[in-house]
PDB file of N, CA and C in Angstrom:
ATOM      1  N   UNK A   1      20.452   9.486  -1.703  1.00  0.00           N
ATOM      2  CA  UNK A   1      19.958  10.262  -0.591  1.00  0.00           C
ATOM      3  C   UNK A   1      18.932   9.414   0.171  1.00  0.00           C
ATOM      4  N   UNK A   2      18.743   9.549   1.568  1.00  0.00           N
ATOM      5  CA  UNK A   2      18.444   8.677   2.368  1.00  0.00           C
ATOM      6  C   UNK A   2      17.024   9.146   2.106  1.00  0.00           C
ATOM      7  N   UNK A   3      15.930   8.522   2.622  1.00  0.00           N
ATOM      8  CA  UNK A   3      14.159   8.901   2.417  1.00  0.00           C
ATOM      9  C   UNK A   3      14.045   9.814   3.707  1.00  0.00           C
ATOM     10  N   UNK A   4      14.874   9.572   4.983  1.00  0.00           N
ATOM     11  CA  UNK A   4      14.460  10.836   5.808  1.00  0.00           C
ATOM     12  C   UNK A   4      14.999  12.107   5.789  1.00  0.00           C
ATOM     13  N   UNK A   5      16.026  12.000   4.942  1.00  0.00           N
ATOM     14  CA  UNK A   5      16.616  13.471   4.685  1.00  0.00           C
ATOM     15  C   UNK A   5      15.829  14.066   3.423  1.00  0.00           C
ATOM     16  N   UNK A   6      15.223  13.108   2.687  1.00  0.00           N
ATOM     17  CA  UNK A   6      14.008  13.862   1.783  1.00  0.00           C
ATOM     18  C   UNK A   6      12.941  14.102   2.531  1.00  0.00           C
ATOM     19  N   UNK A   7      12.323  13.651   3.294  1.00  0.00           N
ATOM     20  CA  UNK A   7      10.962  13.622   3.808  1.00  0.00           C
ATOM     21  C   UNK A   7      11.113  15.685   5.102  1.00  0.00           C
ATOM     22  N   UNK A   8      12.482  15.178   5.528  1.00  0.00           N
ATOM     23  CA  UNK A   8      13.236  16.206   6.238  1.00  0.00           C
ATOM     24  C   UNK A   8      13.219  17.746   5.393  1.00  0.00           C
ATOM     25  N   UNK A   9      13.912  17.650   4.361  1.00  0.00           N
ATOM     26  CA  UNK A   9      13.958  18.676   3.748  1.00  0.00           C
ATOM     27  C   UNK A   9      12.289  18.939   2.785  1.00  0.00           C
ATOM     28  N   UNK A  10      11.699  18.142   2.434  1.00  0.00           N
ATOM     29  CA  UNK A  10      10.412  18.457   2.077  1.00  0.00           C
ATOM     30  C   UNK A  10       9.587  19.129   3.016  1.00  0.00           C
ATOM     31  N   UNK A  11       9.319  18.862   3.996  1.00  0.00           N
ATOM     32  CA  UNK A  11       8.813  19.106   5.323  1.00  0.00           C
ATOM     33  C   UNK A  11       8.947  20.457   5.303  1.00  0.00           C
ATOM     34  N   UNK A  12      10.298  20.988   5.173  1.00  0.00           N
ATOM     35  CA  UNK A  12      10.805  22.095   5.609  1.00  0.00           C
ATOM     36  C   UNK A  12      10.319  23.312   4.680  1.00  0.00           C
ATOM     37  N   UNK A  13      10.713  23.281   3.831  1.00  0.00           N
ATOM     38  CA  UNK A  13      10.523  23.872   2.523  1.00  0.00           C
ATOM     39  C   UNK A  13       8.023  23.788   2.520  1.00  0.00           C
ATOM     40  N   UNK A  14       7.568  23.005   2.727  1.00  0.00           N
ATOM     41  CA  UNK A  14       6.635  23.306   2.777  1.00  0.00           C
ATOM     42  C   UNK A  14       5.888  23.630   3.649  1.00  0.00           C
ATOM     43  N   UNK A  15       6.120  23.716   4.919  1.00  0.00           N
ATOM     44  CA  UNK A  15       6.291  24.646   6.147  1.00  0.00           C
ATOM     45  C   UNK A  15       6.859  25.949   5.880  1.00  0.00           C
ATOM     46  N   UNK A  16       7.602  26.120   5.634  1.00  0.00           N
ATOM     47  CA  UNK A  16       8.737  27.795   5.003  1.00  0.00           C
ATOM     48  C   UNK A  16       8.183  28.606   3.963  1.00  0.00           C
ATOM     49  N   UNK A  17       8.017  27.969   2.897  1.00  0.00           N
ATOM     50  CA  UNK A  17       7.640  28.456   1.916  1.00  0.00           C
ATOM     51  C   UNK A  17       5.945  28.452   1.514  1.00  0.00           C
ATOM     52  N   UNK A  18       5.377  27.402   1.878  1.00  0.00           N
ATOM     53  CA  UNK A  18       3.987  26.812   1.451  1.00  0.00           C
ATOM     54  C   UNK A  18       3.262  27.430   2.517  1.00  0.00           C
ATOM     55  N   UNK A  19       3.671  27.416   3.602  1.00  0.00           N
ATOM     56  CA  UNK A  19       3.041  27.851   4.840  1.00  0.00           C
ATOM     57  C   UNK A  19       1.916  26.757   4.839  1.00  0.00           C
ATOM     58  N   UNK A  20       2.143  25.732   4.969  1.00  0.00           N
ATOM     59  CA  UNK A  20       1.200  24.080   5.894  1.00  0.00           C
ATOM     60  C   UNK A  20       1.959  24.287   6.890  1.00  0.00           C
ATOM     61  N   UNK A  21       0.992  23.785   7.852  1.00  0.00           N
ATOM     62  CA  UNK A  21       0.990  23.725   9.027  1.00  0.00           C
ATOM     63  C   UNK A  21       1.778  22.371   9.498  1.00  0.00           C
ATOM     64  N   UNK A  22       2.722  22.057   9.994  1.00  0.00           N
ATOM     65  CA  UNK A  22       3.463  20.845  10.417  1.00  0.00           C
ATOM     66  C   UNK A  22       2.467  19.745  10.768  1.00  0.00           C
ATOM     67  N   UNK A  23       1.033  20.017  11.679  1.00  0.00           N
ATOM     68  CA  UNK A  23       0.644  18.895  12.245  1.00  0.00           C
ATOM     69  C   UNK A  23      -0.208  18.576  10.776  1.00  0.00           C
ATOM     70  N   UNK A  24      -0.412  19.300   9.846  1.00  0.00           N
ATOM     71  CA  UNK A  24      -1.595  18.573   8.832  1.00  0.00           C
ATOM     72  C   UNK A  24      -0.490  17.424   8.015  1.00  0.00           C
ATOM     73  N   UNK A  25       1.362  17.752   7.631  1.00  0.00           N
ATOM     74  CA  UNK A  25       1.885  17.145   6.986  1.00  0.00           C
ATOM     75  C   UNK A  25       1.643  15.615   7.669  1.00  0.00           C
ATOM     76  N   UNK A  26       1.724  14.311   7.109  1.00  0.00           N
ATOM     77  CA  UNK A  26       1.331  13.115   7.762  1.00  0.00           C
ATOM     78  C   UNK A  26       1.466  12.345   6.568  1.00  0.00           C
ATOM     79  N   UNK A  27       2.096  11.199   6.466  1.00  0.00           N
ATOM     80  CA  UNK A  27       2.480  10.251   5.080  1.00  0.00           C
ATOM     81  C   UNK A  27       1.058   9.866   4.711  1.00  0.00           C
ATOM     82  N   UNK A  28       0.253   9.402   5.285  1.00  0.00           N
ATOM     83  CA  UNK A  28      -0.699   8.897   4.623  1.00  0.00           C
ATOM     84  C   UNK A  28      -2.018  10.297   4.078  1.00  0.00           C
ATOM     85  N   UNK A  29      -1.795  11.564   4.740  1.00  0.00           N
ATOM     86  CA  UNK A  29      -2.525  12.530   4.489  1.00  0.00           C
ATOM     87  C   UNK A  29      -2.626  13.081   2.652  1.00  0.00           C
ATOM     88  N   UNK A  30      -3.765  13.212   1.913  1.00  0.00           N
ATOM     89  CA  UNK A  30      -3.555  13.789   0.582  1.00  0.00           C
ATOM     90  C   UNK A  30      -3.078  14.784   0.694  1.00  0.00           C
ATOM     91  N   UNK A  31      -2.141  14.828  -0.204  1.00  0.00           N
ATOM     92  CA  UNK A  31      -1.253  16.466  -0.479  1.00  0.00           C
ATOM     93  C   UNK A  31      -1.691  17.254  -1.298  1.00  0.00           C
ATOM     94  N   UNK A  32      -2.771  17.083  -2.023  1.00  0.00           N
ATOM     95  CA  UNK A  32      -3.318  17.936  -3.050  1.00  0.00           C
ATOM     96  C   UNK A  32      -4.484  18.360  -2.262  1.00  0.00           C
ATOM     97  N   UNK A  33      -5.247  17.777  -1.352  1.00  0.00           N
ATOM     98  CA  UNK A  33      -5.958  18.702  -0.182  1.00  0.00           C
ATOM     99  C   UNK A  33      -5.215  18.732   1.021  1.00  0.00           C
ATOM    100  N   UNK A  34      -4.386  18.833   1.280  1.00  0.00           N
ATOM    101  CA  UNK A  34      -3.836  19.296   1.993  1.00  0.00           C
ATOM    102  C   UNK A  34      -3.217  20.404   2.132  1.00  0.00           C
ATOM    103  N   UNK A  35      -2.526  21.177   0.726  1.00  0.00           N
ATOM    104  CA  UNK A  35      -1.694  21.926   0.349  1.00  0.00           C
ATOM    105  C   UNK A  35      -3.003  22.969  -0.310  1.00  0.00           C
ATOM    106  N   UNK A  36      -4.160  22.403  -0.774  1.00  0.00           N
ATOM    107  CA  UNK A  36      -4.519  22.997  -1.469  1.00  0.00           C
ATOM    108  C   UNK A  36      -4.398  23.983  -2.391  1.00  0.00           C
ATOM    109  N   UNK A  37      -3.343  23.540  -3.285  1.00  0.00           N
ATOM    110  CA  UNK A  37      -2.815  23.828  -4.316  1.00  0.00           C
ATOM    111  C   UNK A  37      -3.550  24.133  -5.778  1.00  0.00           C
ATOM    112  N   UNK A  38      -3.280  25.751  -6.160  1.00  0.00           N
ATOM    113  CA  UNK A  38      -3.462  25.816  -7.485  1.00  0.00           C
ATOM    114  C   UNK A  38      -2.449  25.210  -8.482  1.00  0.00           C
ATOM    115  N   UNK A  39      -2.736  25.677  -9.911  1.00  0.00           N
ATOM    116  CA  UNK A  39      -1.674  25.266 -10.616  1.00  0.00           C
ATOM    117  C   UNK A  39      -0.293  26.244 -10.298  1.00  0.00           C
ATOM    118  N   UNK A  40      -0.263  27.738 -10.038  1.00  0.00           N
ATOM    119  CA  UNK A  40       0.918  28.698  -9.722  1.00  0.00           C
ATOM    120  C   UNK A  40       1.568  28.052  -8.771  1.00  0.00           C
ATOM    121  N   UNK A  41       0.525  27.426  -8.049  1.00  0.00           N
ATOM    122  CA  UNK A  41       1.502  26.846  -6.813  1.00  0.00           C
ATOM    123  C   UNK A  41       1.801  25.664  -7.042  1.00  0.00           C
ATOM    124  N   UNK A  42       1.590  25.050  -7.759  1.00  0.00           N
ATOM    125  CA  UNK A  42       2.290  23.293  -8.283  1.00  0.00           C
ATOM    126  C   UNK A  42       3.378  23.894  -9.374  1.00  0.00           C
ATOM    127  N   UNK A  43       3.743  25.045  -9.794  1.00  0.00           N
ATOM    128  CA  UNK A  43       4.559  25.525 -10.387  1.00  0.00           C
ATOM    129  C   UNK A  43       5.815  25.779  -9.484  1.00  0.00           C
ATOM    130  N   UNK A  44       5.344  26.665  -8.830  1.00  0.00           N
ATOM    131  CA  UNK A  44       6.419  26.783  -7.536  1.00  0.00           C
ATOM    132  C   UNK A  44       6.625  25.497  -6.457  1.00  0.00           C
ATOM    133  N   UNK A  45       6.018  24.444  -6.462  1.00  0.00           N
ATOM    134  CA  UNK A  45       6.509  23.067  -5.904  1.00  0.00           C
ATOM    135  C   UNK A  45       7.728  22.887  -6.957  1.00  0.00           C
ATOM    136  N   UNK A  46       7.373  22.426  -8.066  1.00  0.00           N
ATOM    137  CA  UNK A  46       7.978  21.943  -8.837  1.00  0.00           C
ATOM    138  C   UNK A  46       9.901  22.526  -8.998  1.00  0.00           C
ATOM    139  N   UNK A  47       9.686  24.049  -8.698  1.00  0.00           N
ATOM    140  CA  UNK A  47      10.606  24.999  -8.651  1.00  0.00           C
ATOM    141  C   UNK A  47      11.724  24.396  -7.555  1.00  0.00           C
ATOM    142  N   UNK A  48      10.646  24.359  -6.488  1.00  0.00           N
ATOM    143  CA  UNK A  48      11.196  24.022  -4.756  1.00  0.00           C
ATOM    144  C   UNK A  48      11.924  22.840  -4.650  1.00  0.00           C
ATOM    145  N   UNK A  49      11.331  21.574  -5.584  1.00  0.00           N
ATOM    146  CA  UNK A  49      11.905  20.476  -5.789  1.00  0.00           C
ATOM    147  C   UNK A  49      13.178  21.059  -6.255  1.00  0.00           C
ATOM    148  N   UNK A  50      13.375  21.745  -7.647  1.00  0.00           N
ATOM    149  CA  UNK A  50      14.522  21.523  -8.118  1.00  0.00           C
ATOM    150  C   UNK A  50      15.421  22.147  -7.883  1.00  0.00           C
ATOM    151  N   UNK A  51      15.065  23.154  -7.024  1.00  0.00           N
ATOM    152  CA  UNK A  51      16.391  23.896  -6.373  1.00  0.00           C
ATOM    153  C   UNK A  51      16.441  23.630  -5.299  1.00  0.00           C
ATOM    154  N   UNK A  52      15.976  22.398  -4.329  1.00  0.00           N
ATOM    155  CA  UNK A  52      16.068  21.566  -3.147  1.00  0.00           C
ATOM    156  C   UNK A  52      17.244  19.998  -3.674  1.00  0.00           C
ATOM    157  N   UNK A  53      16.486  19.630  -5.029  1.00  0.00           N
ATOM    158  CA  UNK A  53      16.674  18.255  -5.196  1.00  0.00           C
ATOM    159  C   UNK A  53      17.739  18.458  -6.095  1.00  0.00           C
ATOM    160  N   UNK A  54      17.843  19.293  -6.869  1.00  0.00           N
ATOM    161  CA  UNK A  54      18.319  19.624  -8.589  1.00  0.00           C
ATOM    162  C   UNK A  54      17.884  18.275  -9.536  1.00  0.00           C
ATOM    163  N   UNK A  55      16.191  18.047  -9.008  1.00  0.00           N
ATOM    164  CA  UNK A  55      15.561  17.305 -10.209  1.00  0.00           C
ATOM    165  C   UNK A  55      14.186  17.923 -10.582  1.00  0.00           C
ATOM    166  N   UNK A  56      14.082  17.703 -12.032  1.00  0.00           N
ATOM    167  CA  UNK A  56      13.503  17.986 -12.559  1.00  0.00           C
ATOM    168  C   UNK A  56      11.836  16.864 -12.603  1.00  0.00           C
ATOM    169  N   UNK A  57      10.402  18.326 -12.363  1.00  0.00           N
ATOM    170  CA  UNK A  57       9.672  16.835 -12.391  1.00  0.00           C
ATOM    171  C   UNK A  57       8.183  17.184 -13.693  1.00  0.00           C
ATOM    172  N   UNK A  58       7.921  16.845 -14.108  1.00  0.00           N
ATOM    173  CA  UNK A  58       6.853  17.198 -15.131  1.00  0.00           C
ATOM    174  C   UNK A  58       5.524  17.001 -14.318  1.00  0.00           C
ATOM    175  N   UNK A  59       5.011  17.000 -15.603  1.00  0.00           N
ATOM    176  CA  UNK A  59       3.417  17.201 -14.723  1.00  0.00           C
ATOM    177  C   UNK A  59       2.734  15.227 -14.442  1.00  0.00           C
ATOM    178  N   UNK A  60       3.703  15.025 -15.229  1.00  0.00           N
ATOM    179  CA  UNK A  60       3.300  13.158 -15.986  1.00  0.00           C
ATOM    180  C   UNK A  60       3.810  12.761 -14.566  1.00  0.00           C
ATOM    181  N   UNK A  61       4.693  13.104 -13.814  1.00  0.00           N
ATOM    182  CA  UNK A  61       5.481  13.309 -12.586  1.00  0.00           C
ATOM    183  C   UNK A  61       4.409  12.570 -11.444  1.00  0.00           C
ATOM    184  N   UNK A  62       3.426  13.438 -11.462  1.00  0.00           N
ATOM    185  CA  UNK A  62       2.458  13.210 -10.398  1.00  0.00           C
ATOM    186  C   UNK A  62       1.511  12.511 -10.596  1.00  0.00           C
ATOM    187  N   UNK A  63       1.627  12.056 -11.738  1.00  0.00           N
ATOM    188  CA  UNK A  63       0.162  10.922 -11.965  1.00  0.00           C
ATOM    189  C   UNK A  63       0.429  10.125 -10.688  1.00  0.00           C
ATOM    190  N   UNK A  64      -0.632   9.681 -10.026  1.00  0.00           N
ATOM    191  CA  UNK A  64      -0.579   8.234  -9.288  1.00  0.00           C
ATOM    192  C   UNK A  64       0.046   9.010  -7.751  1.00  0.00           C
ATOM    193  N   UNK A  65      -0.029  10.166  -7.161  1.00  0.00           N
ATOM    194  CA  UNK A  65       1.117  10.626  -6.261  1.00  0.00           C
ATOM    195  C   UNK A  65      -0.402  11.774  -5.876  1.00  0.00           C
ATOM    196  N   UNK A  66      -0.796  10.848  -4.838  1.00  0.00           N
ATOM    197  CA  UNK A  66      -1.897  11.542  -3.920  1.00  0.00           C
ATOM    198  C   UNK A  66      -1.484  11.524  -2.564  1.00  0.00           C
ATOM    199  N   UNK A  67      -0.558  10.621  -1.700  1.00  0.00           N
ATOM    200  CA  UNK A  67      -0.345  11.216  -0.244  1.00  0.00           C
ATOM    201  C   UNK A  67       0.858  12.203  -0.301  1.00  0.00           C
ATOM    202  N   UNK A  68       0.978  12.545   0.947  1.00  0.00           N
ATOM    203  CA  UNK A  68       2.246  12.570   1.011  1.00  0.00           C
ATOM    204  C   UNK A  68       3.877  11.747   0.896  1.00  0.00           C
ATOM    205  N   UNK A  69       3.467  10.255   1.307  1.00  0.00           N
ATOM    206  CA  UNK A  69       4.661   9.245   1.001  1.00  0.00           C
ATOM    207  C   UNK A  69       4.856   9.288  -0.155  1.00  0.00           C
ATOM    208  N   UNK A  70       3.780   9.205  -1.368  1.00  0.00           N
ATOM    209  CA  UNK A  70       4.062   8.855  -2.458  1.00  0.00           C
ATOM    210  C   UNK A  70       4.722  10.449  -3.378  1.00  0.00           C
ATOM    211  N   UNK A  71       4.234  11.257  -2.469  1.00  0.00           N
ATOM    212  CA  UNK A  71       5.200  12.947  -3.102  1.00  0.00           C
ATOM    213  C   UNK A  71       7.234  12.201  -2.670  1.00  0.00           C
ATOM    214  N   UNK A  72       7.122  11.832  -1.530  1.00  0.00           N
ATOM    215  CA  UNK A  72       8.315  11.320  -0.802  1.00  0.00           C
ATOM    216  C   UNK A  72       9.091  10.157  -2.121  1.00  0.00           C
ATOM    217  N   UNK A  73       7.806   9.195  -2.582  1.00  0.00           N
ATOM    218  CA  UNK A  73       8.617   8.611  -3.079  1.00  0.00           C
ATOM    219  C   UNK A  73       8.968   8.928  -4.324  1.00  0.00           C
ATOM    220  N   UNK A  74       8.154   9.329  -4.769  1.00  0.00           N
ATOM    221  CA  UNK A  74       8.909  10.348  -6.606  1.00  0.00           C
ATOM    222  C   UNK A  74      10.151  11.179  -6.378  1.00  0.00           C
ATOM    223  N   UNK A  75       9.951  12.238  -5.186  1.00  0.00           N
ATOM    224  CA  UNK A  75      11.384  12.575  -4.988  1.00  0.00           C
ATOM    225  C   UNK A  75      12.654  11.452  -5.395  1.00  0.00           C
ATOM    226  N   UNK A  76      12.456  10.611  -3.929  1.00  0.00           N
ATOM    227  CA  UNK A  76      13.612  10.244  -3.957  1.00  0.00           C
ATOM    228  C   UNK A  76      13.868   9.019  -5.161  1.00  0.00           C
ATOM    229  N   UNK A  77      12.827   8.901  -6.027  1.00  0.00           N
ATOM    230  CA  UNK A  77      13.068   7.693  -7.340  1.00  0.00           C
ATOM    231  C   UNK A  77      14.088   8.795  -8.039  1.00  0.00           C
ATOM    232  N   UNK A  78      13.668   9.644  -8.273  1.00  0.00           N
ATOM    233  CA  UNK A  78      14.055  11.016  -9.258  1.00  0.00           C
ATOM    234  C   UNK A  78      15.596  11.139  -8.411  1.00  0.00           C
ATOM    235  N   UNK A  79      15.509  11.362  -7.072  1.00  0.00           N
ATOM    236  CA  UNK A  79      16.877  11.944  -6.713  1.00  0.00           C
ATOM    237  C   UNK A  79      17.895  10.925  -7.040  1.00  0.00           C
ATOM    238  N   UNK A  80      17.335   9.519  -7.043  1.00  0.00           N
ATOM    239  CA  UNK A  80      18.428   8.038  -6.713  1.00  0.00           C
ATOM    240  C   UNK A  80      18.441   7.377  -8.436  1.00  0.00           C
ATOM    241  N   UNK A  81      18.151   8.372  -8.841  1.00  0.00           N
ATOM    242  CA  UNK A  81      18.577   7.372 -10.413  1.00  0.00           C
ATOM    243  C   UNK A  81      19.834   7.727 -11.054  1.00  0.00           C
TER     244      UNK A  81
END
C-alpha cells in the first residue's frame, strides 16, 4: 500500500471518528498532543487501525512514534510486511 493512501485514509478516520481538526493534522505535528489522547482512546486508535489496515499494533508499537509521519510510518511498515 502506497504511503499516501495511508496518510489518506488515516486522515480520514481521525477527522470522522477522533474529531481533529484537519488543519492541526501536519507530518511533523506531535500526535499525542495533538489528539490528546487518553488511554480509551489509544484503544480505539488501535481498533481504527485494524479495521482500516487489518493490522494489528501493541502498545511496544508506539515506542519512538511522536509525529504524525512516524504514526504514518508504523502503519505502513505493519501494512507492507
Amino acid at each position: 500500500m502506497e504511503t499516501s493512501v495511508i496518510v489518506e485514509k488515516v486522515d480520514y478516520f481521525l477527522i470522522e471518528e477522533f474529531e481533529v481538526e484537519a488543519d492541526d493534522i501536519a507530518p511533523d505535528a506531535n500526535l499525542k498532543e495533538t489528539l490528546d489522547l487518553d488511554s480509551l482512546d489509544y484503544v480505539d486508535l488501535v481498533v481504527a487501525i485494524e479495521a482500516t489496515f487489518g493490522v494489528k499494533l501493541v502498545g511496544d508499537d508506539f515506542v519512538g512514534v511522536e509525529s504524525f509521519k512516524d504514526f504514518y510510518d508504523l502503519i505502513e511498515r505493519k501494512v507492507n510486511i
